[in-house]
Protein backbone atom coordinates (compact mmCIF):
# COMPACT_ATOMS: atom_id res chain seq x y z
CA UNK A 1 -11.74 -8.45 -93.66
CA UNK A 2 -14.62 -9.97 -92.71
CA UNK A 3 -17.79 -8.59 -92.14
CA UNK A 4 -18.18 -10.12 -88.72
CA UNK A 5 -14.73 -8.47 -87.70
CA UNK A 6 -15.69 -5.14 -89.06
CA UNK A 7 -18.79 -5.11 -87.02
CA UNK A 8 -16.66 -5.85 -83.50
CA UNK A 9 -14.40 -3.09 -84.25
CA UNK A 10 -16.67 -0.75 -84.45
CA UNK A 11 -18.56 -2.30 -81.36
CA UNK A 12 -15.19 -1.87 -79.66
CA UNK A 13 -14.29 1.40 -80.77
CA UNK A 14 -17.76 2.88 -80.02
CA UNK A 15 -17.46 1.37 -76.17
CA UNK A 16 -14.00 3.00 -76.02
CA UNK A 17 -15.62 6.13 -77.26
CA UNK A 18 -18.23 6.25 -74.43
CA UNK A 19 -15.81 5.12 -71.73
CA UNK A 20 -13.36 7.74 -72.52
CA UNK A 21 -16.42 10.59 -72.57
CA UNK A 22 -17.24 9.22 -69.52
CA UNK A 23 -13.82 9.36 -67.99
CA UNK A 24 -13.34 12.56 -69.08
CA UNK A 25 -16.81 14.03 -67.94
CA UNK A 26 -16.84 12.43 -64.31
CA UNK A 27 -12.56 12.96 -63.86
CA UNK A 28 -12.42 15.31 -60.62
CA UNK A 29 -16.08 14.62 -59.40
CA UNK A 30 -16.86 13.89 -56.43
CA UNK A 31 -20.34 12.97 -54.65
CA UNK A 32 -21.06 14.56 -51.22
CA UNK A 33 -23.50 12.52 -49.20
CA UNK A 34 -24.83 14.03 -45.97
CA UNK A 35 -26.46 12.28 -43.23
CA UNK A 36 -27.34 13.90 -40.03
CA UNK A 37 -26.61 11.97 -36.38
CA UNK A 38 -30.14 11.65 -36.10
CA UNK A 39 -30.63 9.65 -39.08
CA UNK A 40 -27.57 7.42 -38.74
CA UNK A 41 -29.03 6.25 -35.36
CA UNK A 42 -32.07 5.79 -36.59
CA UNK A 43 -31.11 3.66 -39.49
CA UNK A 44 -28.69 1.90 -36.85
CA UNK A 45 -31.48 1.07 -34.54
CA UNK A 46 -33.73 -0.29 -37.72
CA UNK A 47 -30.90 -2.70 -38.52
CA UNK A 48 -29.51 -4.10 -35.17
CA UNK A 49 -29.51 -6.69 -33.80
CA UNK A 50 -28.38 -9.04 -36.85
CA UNK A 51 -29.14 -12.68 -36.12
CA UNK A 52 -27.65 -15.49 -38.08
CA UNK A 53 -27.38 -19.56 -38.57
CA UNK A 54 -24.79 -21.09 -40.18
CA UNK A 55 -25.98 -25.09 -41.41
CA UNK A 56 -28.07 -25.34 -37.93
CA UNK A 57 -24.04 -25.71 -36.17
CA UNK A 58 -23.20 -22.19 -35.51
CA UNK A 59 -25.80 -18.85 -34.70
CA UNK A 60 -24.36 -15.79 -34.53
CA UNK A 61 -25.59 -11.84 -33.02
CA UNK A 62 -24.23 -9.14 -34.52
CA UNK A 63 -25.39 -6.12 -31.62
CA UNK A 64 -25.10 -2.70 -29.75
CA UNK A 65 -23.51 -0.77 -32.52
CA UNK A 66 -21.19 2.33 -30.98
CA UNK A 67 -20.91 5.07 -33.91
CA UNK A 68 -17.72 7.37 -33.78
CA UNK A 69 -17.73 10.32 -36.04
CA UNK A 70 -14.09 11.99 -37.27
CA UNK A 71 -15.45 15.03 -38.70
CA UNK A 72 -11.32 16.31 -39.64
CA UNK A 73 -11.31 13.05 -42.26
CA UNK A 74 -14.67 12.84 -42.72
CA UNK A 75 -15.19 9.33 -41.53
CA UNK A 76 -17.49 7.46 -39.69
CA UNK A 77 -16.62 4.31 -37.37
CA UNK A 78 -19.04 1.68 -36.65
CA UNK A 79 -18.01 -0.64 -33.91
CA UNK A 80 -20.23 -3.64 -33.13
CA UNK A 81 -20.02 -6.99 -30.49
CA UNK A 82 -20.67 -10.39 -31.60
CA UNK A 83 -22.10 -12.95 -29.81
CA UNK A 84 -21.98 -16.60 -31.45
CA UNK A 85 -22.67 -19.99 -30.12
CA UNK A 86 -22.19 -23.69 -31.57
CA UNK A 87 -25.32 -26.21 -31.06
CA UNK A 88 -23.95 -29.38 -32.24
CA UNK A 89 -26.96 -31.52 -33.10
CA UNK A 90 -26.54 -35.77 -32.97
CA UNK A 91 -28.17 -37.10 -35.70
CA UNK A 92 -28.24 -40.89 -34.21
């Protein structure tokens, strides 16, 4: 066998080695982020509105975010209208 060869199985064998340890140490884990209301609107307020143009042809408004909260599933919902418009430009 080459020594090349020898060199990528070992490379491969020692990646398998650390995925597996890390498999095995972060199996079951789970991260717990919390965020209270007052921050979420905050951060919500920071961000909208959203304006965007597409090639000069198309702008778009991404606005008024609504914020549910399901606290039985833990889940947020984030709701938001869009407003876009078309300015077709002549080039003649």
């Amino acid at each position: 066998m080459k020594r090349g060869h020898k060199i990528l199985i070992i490379g491969l064998g020692a990646l398998l080695a650390v995925a597996a340890g890390a498999f095995v140490f972060l199996h079951g884990k789970r991260t717990e982020i919390r965020v209270s209301n007052a921050q979420l609107q905050q951060q919500l307020a920071q961000t909208f509105p959203v304006e965007r143009s597409i090639f000069l042809l198309l702008q778009w408004q991404l606005a008024n975010p609504l914020k549910s909260m399901y606290f039985e599933c833990r889940r947020i919902c984030e709701k938001s209208s869009l407003k876009s418009s078309t300015d077709v430009r002549s080039t003649a």
